[in-house]
Protein backbone atom coordinates (compact mmCIF):
# COMPACT_ATOMS: atom_id res chain seq x y z
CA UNK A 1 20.54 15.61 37.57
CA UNK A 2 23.04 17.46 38.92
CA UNK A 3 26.10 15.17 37.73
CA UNK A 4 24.36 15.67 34.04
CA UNK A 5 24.91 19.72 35.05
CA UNK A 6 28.47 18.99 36.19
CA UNK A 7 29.32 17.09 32.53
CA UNK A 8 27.93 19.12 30.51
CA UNK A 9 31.38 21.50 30.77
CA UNK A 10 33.83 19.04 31.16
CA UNK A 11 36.77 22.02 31.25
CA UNK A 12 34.76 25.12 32.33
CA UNK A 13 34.44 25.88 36.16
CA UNK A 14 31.29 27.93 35.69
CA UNK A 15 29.01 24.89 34.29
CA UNK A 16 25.73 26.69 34.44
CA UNK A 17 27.15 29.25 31.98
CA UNK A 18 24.58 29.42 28.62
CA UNK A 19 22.57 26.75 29.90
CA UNK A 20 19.55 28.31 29.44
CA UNK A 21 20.40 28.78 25.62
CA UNK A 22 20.64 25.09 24.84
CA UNK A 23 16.96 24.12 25.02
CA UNK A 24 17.34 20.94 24.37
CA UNK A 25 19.40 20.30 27.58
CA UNK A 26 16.79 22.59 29.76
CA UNK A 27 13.96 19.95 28.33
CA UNK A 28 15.87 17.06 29.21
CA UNK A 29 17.01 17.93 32.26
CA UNK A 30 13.65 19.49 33.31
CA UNK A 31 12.20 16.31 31.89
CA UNK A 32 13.89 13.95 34.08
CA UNK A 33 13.29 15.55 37.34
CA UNK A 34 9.83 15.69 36.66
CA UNK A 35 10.20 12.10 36.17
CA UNK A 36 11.66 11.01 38.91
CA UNK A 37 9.37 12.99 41.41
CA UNK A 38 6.26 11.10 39.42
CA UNK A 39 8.46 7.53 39.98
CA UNK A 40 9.35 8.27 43.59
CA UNK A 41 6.34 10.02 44.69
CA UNK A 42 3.30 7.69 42.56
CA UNK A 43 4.74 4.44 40.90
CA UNK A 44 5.82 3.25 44.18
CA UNK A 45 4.38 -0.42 43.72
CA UNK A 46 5.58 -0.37 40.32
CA UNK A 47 9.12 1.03 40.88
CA UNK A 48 9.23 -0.47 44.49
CA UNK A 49 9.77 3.25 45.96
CA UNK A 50 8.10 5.05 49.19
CA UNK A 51 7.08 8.97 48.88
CA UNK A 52 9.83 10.96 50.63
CA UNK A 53 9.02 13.73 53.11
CA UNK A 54 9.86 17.32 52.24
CA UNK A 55 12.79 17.03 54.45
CA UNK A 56 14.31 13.56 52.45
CA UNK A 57 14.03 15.71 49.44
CA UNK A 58 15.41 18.63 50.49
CA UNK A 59 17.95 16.16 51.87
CA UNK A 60 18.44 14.45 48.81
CA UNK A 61 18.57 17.81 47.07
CA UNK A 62 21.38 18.76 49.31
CA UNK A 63 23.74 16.17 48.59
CA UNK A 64 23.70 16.21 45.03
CA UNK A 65 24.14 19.56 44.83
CA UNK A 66 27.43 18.80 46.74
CA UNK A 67 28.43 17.16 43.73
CA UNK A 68 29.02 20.55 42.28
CA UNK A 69 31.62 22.24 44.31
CA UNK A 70 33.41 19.32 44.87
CA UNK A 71 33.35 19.37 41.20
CA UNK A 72 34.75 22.81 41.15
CA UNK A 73 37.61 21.83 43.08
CA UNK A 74 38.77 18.76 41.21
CA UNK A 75 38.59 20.98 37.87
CA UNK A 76 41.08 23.30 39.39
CA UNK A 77 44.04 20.28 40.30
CA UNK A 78 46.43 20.13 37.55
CA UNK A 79 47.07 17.16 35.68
């Protein structure tokens, strides 16, 4: 989710800028997490998954939101 958030302004620093007025990208990406807590959390037999904890997710949570400032800072290196 959050990589789809860092390509959706491939040359922009500030990605979340206007997001909200694209509504088809706030349904899709609103979509898909919704989906993947149902996957993670219910289909386990059927998508060979275990329920996290609160703490995995906030976990989880926390390292792709890393993806964004490190995403930040490679936008800024000149090529």
């Amino acid at each position: 989710v959050f990589n789809e958030i860092n390509s959706r302004e491939m040359e922009e620093i500030d990605v979340f800028k206007g997001i909200w007025d694209n509504h088809v990208f706030v349904t899709v990406i609103s979509v898909t997490v919704v989906f993947q807590i149902i996957i993670v959390e219910y289909l386990g037999t059927f998508a060979n998954t275990t329920p996290l904890s609160l703490v995995q997710w906030i976990f989880c949570l926390g390292v792709g939101y890393m993806g964004l400032p490190i995403a930040v800072h490679l936008k800024q290196i000149p090529v």
